[in-house]
PDB file of N, CA and C in Angstrom:
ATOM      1  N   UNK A   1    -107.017  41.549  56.035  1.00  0.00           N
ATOM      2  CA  UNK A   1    -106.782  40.616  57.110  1.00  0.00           C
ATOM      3  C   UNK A   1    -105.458  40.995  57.760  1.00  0.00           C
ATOM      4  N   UNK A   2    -105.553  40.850  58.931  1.00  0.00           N
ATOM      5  CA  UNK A   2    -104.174  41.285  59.986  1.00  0.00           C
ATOM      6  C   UNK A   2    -103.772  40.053  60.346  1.00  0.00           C
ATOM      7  N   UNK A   3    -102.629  39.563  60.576  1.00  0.00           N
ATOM      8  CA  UNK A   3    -101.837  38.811  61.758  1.00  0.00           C
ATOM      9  C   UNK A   3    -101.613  39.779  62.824  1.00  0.00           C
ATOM     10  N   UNK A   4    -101.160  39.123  64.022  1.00  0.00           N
ATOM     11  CA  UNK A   4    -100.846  39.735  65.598  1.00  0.00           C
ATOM     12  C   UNK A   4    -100.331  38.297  65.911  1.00  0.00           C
ATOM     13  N   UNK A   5     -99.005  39.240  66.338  1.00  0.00           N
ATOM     14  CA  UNK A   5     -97.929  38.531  66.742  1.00  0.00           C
ATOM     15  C   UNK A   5     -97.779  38.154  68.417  1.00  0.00           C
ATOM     16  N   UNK A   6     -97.229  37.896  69.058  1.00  0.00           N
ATOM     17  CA  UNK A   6     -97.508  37.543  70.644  1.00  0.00           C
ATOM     18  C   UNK A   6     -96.057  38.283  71.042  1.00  0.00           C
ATOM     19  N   UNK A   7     -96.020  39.982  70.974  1.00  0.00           N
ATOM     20  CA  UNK A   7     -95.114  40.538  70.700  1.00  0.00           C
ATOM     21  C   UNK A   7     -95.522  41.345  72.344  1.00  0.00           C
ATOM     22  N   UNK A   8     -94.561  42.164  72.408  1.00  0.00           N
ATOM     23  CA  UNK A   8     -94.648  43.119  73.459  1.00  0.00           C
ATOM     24  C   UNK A   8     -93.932  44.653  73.009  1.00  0.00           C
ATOM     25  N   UNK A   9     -94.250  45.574  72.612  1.00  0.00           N
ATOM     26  CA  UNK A   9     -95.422  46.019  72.041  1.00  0.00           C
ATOM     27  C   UNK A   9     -95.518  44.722  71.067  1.00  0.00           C
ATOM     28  N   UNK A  10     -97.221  44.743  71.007  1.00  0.00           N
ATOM     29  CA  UNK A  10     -97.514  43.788  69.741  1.00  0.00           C
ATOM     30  C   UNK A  10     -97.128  44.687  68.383  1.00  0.00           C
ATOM     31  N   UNK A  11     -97.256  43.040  67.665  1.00  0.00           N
ATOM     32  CA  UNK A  11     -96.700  43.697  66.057  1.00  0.00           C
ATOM     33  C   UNK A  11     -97.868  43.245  65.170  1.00  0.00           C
ATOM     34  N   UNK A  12     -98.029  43.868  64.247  1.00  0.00           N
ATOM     35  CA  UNK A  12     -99.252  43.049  63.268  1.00  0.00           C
ATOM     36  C   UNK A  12     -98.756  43.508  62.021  1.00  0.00           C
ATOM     37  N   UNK A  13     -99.420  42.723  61.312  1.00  0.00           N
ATOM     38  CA  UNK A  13     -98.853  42.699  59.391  1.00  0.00           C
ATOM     39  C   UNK A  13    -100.629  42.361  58.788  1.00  0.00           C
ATOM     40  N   UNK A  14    -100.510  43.308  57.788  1.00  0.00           N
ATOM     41  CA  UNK A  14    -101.426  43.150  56.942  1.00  0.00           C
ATOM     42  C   UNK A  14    -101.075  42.177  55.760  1.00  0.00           C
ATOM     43  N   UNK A  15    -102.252  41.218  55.587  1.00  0.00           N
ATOM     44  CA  UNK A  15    -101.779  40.189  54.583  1.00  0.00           C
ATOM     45  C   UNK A  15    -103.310  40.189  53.626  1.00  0.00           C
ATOM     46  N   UNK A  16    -102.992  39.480  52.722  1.00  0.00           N
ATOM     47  CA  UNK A  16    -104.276  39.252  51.456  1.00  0.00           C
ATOM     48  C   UNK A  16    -105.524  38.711  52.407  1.00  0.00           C
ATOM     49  N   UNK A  17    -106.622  38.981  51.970  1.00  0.00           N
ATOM     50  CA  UNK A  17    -107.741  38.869  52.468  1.00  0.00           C
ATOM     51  C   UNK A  17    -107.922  37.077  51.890  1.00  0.00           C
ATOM     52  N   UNK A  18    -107.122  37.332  50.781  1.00  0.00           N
ATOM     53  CA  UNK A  18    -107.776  35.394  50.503  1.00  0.00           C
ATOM     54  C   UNK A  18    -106.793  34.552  51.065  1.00  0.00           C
ATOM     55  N   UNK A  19    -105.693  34.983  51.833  1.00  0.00           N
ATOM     56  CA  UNK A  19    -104.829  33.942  52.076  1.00  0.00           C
ATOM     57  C   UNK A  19    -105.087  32.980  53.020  1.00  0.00           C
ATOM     58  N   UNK A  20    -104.832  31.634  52.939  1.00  0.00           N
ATOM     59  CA  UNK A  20    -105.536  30.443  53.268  1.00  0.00           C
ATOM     60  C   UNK A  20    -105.136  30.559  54.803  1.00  0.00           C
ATOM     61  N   UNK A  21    -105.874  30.456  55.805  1.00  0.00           N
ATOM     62  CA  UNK A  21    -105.840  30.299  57.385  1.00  0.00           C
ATOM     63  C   UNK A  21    -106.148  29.135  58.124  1.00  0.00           C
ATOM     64  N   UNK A  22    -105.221  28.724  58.474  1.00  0.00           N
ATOM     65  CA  UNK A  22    -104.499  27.516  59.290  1.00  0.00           C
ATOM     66  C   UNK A  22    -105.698  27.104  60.395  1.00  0.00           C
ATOM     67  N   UNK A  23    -105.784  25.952  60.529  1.00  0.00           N
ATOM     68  CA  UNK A  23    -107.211  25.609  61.858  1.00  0.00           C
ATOM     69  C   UNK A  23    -106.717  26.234  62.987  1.00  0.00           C
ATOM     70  N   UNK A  24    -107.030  26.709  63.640  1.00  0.00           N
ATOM     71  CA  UNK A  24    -106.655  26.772  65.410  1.00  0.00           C
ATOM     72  C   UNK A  24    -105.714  25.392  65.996  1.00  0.00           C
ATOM     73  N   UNK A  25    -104.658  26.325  66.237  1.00  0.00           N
ATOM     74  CA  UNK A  25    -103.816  25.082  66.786  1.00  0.00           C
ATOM     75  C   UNK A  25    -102.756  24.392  65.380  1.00  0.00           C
ATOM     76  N   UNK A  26    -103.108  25.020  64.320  1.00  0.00           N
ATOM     77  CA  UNK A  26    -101.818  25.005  63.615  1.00  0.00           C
ATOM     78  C   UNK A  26    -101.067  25.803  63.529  1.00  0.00           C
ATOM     79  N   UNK A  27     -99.619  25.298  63.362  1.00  0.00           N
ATOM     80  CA  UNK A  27     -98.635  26.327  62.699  1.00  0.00           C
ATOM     81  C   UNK A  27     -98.974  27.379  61.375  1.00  0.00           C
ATOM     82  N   UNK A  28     -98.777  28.316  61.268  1.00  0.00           N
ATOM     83  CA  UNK A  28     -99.195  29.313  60.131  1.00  0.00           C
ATOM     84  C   UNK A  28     -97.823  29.311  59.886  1.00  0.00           C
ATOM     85  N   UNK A  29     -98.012  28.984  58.606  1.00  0.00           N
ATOM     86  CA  UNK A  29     -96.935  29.404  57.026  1.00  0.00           C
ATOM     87  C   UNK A  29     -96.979  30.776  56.531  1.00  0.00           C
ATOM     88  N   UNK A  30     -95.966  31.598  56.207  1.00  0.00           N
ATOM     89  CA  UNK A  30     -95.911  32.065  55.145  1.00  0.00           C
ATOM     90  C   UNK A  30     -94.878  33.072  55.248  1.00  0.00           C
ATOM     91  N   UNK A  31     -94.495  33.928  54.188  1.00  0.00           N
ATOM     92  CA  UNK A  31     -93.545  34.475  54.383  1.00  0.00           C
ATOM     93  C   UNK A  31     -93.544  35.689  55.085  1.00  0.00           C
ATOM     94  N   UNK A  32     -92.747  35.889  56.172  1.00  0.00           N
ATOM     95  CA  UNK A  32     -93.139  36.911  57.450  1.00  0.00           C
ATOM     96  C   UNK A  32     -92.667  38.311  56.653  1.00  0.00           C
ATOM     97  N   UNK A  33     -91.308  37.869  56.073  1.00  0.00           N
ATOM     98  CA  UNK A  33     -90.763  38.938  54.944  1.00  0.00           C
ATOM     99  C   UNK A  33     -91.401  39.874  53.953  1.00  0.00           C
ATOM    100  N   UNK A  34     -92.052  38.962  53.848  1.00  0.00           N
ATOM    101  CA  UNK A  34     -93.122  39.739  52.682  1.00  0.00           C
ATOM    102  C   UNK A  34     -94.217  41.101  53.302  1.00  0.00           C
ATOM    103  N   UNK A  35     -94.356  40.679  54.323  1.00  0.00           N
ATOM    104  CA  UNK A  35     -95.358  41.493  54.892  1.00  0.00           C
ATOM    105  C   UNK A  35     -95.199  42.574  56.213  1.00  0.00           C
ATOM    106  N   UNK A  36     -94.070  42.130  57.034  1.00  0.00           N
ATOM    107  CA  UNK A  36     -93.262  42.831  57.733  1.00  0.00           C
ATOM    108  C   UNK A  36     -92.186  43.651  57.513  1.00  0.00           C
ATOM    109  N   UNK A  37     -92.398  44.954  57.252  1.00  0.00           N
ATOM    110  CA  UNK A  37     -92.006  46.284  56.548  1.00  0.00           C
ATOM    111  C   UNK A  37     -90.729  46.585  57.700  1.00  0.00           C
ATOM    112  N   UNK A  38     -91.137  46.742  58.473  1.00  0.00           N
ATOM    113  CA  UNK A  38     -90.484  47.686  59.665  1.00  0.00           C
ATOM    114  C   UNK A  38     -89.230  46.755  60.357  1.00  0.00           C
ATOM    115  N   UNK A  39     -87.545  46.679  59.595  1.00  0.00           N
ATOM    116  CA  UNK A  39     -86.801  45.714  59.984  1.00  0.00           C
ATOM    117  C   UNK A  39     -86.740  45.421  61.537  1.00  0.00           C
ATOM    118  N   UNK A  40     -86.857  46.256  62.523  1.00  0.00           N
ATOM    119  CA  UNK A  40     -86.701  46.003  64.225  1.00  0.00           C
ATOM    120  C   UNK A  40     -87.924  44.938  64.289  1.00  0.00           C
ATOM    121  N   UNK A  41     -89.431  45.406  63.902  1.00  0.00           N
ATOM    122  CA  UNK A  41     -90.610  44.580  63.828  1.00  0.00           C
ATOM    123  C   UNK A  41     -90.095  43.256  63.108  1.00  0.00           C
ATOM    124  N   UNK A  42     -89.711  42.814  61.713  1.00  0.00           N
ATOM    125  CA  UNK A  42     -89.132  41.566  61.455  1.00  0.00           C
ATOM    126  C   UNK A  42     -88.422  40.691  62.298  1.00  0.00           C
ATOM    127  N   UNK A  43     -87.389  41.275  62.691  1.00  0.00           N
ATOM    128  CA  UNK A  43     -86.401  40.729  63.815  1.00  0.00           C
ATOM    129  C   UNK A  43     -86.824  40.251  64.881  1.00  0.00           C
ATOM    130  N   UNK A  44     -87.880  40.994  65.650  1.00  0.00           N
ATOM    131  CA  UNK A  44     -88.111  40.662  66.948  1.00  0.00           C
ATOM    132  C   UNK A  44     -89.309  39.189  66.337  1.00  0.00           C
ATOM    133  N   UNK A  45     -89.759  39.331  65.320  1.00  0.00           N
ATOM    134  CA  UNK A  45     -90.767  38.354  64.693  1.00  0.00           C
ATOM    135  C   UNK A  45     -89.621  36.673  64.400  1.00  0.00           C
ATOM    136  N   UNK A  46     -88.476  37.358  63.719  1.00  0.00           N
ATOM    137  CA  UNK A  46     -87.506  36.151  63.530  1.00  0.00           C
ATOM    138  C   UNK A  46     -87.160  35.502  64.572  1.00  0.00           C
ATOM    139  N   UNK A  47     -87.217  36.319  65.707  1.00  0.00           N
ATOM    140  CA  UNK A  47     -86.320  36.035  66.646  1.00  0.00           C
ATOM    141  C   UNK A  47     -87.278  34.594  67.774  1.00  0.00           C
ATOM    142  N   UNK A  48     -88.404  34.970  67.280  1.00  0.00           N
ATOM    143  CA  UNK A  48     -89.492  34.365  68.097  1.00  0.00           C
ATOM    144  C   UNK A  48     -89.347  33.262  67.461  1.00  0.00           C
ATOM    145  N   UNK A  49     -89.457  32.906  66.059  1.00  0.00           N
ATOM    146  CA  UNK A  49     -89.782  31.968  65.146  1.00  0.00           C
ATOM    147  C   UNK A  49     -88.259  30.996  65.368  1.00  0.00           C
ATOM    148  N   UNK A  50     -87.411  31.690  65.701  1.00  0.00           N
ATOM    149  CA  UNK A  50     -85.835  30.542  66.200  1.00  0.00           C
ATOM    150  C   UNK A  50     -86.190  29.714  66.907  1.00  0.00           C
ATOM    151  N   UNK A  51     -86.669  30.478  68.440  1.00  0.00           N
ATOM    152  CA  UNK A  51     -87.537  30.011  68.905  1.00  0.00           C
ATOM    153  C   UNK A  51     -88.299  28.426  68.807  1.00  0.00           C
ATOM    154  N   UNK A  52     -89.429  28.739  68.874  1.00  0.00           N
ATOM    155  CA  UNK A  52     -90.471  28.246  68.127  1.00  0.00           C
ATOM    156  C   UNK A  52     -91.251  28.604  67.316  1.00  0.00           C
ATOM    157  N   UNK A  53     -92.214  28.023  66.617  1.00  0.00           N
ATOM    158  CA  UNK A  53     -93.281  27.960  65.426  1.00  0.00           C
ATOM    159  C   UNK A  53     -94.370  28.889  66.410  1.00  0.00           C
ATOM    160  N   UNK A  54     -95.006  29.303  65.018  1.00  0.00           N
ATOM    161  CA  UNK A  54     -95.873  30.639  65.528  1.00  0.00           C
ATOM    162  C   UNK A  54     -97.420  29.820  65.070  1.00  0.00           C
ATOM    163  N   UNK A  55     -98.263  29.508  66.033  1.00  0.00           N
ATOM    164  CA  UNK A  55     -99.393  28.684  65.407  1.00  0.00           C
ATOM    165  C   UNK A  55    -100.779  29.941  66.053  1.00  0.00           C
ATOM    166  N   UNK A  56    -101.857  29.527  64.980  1.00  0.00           N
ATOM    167  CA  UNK A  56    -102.881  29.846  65.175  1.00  0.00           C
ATOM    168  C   UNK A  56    -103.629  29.530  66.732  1.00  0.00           C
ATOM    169  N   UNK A  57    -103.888  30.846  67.471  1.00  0.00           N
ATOM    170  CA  UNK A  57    -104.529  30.872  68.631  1.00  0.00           C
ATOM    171  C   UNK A  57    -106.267  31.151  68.483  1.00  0.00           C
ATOM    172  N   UNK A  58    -106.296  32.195  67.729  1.00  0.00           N
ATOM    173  CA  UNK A  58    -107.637  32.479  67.163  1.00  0.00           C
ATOM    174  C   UNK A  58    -107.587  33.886  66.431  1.00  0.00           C
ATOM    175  N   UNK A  59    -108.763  33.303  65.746  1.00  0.00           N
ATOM    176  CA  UNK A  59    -109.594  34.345  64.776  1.00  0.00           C
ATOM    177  C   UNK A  59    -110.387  35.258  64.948  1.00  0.00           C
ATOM    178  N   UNK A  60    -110.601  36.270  64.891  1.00  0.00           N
ATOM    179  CA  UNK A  60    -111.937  36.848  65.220  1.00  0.00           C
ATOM    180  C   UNK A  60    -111.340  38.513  64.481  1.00  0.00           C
ATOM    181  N   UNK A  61    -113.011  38.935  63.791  1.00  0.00           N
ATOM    182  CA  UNK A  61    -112.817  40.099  63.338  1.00  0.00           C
ATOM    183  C   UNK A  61    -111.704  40.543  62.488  1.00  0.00           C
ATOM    184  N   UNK A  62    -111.539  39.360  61.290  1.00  0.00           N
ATOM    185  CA  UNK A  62    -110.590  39.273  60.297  1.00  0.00           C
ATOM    186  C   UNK A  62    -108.676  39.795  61.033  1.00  0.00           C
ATOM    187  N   UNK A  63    -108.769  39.815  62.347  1.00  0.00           N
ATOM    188  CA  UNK A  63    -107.331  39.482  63.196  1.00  0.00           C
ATOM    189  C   UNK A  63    -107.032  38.197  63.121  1.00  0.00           C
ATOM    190  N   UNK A  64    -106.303  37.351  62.738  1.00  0.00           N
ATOM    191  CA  UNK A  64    -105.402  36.294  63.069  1.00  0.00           C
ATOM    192  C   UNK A  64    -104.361  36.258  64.500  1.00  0.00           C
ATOM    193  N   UNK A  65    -104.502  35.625  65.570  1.00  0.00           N
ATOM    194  CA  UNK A  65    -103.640  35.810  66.824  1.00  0.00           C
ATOM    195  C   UNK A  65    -103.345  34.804  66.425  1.00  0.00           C
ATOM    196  N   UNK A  66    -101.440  35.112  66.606  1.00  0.00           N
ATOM    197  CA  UNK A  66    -100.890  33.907  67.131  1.00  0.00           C
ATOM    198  C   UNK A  66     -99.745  33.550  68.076  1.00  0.00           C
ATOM    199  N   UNK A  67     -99.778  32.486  68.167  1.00  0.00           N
ATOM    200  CA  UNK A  67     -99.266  32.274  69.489  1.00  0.00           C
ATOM    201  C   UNK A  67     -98.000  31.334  69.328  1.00  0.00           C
ATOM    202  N   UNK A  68     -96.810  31.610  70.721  1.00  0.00           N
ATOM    203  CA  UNK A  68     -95.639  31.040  70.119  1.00  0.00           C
ATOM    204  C   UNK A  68     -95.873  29.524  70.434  1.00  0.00           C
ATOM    205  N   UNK A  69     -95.368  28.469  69.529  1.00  0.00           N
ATOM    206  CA  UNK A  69     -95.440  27.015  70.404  1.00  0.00           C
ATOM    207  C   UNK A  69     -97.016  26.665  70.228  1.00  0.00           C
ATOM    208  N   UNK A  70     -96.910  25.340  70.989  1.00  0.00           N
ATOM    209  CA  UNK A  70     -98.641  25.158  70.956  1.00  0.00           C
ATOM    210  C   UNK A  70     -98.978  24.415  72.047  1.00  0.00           C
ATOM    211  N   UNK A  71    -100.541  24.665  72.139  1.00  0.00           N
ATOM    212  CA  UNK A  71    -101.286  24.801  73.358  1.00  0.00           C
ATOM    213  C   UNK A  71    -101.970  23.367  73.163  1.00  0.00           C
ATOM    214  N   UNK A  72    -101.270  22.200  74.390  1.00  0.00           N
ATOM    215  CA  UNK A  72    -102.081  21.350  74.045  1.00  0.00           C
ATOM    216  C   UNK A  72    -103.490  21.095  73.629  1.00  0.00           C
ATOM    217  N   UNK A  73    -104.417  22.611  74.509  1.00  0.00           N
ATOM    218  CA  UNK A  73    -105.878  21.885  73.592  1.00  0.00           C
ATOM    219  C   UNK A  73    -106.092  22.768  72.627  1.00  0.00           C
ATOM    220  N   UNK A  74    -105.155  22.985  71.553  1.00  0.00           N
ATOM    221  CA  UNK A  74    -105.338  23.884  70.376  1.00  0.00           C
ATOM    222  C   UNK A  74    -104.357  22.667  69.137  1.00  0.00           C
ATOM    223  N   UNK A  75    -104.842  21.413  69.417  1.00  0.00           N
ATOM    224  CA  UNK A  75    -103.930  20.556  68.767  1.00  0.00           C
ATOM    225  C   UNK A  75    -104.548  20.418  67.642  1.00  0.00           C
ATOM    226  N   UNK A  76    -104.207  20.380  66.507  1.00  0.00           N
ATOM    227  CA  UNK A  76    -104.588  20.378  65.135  1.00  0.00           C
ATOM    228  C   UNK A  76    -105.961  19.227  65.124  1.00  0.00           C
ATOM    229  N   UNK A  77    -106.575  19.780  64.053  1.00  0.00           N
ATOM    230  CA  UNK A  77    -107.828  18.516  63.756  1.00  0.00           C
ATOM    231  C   UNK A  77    -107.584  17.953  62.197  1.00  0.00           C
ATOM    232  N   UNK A  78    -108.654  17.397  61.997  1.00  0.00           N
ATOM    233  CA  UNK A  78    -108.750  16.595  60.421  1.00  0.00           C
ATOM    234  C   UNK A  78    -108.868  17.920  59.225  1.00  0.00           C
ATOM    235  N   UNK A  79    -109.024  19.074  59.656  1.00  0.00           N
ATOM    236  CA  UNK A  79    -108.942  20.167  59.117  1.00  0.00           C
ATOM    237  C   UNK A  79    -107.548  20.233  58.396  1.00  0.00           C
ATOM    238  N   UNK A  80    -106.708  19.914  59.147  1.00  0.00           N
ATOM    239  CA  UNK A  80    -105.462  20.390  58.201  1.00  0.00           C
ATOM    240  C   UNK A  80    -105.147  19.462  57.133  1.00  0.00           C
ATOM    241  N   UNK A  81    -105.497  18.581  57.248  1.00  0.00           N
ATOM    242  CA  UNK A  81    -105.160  17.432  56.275  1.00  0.00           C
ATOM    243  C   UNK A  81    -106.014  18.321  54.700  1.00  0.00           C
ATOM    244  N   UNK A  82    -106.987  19.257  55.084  1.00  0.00           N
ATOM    245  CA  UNK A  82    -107.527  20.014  53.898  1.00  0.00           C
ATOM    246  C   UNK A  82    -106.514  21.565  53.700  1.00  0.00           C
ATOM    247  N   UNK A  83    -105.787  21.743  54.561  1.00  0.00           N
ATOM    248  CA  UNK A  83    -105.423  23.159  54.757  1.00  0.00           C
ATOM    249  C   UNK A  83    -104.311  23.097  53.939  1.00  0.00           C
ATOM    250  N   UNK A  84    -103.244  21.775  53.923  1.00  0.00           N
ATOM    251  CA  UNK A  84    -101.891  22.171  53.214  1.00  0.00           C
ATOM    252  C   UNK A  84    -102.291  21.884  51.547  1.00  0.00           C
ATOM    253  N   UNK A  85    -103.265  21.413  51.196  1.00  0.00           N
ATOM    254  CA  UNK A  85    -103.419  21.395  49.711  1.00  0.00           C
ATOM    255  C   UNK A  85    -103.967  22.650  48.950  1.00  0.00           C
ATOM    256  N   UNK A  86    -104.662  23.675  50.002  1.00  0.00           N
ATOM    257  CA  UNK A  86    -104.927  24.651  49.947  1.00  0.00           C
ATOM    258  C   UNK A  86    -103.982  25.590  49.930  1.00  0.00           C
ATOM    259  N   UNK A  87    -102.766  25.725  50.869  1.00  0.00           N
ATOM    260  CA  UNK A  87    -102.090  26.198  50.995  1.00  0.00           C
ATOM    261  C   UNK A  87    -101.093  26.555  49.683  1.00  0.00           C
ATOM    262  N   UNK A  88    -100.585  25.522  49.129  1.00  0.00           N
ATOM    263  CA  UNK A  88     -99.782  25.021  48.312  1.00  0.00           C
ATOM    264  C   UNK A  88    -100.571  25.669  46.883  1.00  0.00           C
ATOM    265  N   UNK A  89    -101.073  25.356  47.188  1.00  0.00           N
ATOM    266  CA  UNK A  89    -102.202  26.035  45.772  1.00  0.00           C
ATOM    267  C   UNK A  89    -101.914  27.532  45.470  1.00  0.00           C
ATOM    268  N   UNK A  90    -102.107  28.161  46.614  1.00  0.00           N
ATOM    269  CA  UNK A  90    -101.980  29.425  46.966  1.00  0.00           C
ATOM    270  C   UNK A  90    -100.140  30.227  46.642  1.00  0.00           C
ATOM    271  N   UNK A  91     -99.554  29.252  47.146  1.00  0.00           N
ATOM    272  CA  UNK A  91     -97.953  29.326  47.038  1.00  0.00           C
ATOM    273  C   UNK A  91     -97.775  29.133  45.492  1.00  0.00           C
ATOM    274  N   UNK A  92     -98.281  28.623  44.773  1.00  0.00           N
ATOM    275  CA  UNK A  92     -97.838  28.873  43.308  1.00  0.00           C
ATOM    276  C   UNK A  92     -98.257  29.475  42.729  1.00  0.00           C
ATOM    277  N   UNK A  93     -99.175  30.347  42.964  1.00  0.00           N
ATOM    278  CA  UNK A  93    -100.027  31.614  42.164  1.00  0.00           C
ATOM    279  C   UNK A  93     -99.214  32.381  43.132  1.00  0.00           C
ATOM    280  N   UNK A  94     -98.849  32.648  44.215  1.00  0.00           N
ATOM    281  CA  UNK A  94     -98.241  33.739  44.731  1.00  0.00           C
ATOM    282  C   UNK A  94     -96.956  33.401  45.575  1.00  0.00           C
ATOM    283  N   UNK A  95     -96.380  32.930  44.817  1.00  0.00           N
ATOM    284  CA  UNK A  95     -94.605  32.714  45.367  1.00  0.00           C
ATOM    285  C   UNK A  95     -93.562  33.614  46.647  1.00  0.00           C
ATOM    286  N   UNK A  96     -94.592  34.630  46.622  1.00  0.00           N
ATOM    287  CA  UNK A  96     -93.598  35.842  47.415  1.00  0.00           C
ATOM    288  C   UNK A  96     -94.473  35.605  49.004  1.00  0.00           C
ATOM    289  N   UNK A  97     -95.228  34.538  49.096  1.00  0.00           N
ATOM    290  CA  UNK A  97     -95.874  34.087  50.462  1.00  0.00           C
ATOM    291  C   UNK A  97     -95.451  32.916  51.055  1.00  0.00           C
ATOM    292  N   UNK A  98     -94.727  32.292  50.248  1.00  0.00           N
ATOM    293  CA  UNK A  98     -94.287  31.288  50.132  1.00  0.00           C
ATOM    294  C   UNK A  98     -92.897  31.653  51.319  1.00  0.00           C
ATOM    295  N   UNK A  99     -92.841  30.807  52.765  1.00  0.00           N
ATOM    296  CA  UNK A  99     -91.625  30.981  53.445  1.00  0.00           C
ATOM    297  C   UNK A  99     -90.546  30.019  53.037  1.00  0.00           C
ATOM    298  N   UNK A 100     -88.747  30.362  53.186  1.00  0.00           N
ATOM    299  CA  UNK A 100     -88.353  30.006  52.877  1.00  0.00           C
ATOM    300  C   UNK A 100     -88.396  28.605  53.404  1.00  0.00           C
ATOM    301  N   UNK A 101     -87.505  27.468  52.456  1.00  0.00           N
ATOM    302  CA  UNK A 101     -87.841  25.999  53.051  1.00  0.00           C
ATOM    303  C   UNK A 101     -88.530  24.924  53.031  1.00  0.00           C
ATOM    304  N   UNK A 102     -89.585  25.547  52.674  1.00  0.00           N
ATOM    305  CA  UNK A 102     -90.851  24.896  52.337  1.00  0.00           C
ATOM    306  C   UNK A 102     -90.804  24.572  50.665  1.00  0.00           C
TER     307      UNK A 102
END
């Protein structure tokens, strides 16, 4: 599974195929560190995230897009109320996904 960042050149990070994915229109968690190798690529990723929150735009073809901020009609559903128990689950079997703060 890839993330894609809303970068110019775009940036993408390969992440675990089981890691839990946020509804459309949520914020995506996790640790950018972990998976973003290339320090200029991190930075310009941090720099966005000062910013604002990086939320799910869409899925398709095991790509994750996301997008900075959020799009009023990409506003979270009753989905997430299932997503952060999932999430969390995931963060204690694998700690190094886990972003700081949380």
């Amino acid at each position: 599974m890839k993330i894609i960042f809303p970068t110019e050149p775009i940036i993408s990070a390969d992440i675990p195929s089981d890691y839990p994915i946020p509804p459309i229109g949520e914020e995506f968690y996790i640790r950018f560190e972990t998976f973003i190798k290339e320090p200029e690529d991190l930075n310009k990723v941090k720099d966005l995230l000062e910013k604002d929150d990086l939320t799910v735009e869409k899925v398709e073809d095991n790509k994750i897009y996301l997008y900075q901020g959020q799009k009023a009609d990409l506003q979270g559903t009753i989905e997430s109320d299932e997503y952060m128990p999932s999430i969390v689950q995931y963060w204690q079997k694998h700690p190094e996904t886990k972003p700081d703060g949380l």
